[in-house]
C-alpha atoms as a PDB file:
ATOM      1  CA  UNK A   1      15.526 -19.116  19.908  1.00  0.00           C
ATOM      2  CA  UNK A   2      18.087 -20.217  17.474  1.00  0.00           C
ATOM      3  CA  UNK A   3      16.153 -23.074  15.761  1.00  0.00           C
ATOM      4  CA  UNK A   4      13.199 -20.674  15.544  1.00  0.00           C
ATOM      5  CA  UNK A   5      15.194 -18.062  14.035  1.00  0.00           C
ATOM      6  CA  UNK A   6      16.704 -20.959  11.601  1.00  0.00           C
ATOM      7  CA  UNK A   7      12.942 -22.544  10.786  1.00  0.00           C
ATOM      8  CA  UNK A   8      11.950 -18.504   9.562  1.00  0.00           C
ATOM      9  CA  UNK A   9       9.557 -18.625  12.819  1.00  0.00           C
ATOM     10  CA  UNK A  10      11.826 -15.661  13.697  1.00  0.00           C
ATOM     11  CA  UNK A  11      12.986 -12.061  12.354  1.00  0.00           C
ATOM     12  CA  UNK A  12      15.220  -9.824  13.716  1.00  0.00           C
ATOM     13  CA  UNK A  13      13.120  -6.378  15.274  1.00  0.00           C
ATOM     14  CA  UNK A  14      14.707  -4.074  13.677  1.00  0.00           C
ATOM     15  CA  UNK A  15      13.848  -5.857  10.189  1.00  0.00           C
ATOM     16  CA  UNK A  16      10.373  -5.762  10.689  1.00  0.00           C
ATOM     17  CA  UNK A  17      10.413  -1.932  11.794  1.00  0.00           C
ATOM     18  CA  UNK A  18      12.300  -0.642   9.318  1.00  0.00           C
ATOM     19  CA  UNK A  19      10.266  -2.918   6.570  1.00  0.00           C
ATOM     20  CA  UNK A  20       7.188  -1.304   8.631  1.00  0.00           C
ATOM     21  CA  UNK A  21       8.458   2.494   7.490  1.00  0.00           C
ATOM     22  CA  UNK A  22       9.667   1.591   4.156  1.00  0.00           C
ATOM     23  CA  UNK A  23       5.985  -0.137   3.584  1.00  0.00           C
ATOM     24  CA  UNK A  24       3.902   2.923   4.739  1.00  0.00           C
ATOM     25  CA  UNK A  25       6.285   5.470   3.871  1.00  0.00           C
ATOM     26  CA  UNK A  26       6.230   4.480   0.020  1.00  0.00           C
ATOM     27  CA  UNK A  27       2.162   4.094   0.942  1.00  0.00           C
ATOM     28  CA  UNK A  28       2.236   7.667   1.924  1.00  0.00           C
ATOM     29  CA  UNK A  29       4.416   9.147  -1.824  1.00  0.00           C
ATOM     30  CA  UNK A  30       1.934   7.268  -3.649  1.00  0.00           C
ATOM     31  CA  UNK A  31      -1.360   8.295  -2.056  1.00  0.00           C
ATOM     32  CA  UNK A  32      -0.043  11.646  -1.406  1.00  0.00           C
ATOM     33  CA  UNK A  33       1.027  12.099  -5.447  1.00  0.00           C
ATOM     34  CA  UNK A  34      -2.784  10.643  -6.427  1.00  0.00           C
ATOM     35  CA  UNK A  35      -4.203  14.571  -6.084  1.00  0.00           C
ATOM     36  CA  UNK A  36      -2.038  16.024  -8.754  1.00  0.00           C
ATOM     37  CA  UNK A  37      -2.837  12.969 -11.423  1.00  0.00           C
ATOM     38  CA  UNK A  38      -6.755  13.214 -10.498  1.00  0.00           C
ATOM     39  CA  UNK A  39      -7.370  16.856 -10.097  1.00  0.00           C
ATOM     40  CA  UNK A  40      -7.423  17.530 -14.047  1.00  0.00           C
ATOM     41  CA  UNK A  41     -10.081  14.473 -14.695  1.00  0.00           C
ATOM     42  CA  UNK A  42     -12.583  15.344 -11.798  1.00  0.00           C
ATOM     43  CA  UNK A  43     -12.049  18.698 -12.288  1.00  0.00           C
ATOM     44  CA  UNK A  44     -14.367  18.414 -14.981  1.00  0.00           C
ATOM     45  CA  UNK A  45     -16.925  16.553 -13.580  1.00  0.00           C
ATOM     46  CA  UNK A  46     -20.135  17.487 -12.564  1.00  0.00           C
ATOM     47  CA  UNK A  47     -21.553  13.961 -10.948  1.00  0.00           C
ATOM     48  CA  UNK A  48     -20.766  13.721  -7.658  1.00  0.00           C
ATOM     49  CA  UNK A  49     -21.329   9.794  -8.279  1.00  0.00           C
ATOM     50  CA  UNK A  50     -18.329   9.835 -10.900  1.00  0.00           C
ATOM     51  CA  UNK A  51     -16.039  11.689  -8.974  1.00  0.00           C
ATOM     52  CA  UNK A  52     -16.546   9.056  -6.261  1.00  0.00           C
ATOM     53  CA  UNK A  53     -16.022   6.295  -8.462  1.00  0.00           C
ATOM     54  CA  UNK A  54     -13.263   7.567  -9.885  1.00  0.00           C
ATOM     55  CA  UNK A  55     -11.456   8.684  -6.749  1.00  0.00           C
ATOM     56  CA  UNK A  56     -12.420   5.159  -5.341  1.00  0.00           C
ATOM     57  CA  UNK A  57     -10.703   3.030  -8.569  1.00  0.00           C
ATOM     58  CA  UNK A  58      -7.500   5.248  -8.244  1.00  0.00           C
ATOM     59  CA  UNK A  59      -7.619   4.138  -4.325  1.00  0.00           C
ATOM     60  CA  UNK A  60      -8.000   0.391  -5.072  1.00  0.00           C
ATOM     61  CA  UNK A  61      -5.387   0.826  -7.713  1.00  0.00           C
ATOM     62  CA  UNK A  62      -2.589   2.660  -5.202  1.00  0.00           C
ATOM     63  CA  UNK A  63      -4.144  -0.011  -2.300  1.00  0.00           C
ATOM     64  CA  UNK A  64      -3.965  -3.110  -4.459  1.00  0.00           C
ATOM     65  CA  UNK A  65      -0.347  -2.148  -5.824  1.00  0.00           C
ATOM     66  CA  UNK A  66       1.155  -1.478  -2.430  1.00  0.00           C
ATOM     67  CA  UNK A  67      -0.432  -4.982  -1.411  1.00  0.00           C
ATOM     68  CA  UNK A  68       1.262  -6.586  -4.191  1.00  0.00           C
ATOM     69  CA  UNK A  69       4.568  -5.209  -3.481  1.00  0.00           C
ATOM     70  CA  UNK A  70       4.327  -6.346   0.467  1.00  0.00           C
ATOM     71  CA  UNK A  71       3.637  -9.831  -0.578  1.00  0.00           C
ATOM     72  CA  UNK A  72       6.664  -9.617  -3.474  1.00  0.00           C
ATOM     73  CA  UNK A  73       9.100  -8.196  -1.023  1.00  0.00           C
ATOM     74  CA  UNK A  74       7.801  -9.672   2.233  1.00  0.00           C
ATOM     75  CA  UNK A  75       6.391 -13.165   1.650  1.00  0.00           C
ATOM     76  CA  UNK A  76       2.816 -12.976   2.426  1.00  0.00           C
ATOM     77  CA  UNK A  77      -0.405 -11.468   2.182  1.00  0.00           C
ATOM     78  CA  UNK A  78      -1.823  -9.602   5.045  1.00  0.00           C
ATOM     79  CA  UNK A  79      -5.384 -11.086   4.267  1.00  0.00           C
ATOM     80  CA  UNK A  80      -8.064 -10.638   6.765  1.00  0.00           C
ATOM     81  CA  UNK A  81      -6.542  -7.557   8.211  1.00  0.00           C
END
């Protein structure tokens, strides 16, 4: 278990869950802060088409950005999931 842990094939538990919360818990603040930013722009729509583009861009955005910090801080992508 040693070698493994030497050769990176192996990570302490506690690493991973407390990367796990960090990961969906700065997920959460930045989803959760998108309604106060969007509200004032689809406020004043009246296509239900726009709003749903819009709403979906600012998703991808927030989605996209939180990917990009996993791979910075963690290593790797979590492609295919």
């Amino acid at each position: 278990m040693e070698f493994r842990k030497a050769q990176a094939e192996l990570v302490e538990i506690s690493f991973v869950q407390k990367a796990a919360y960090e990961t969906a818990r700065s997920l959460n603040q930045s989803l959760m802060s998108m309604s106060p930013q969007l509200a004032p722009q689809v406020a004043a729509l009246s296509d239900p088409r726009e709003v749903e583009r819009q709403l979906n861009a600012a998703l991808r955005q927030r989605l996209n950005e939180a990917a990009q910090v996993f791979r910075d801080d963690f290593g790797f992508a979590l492609d295919g999931c």
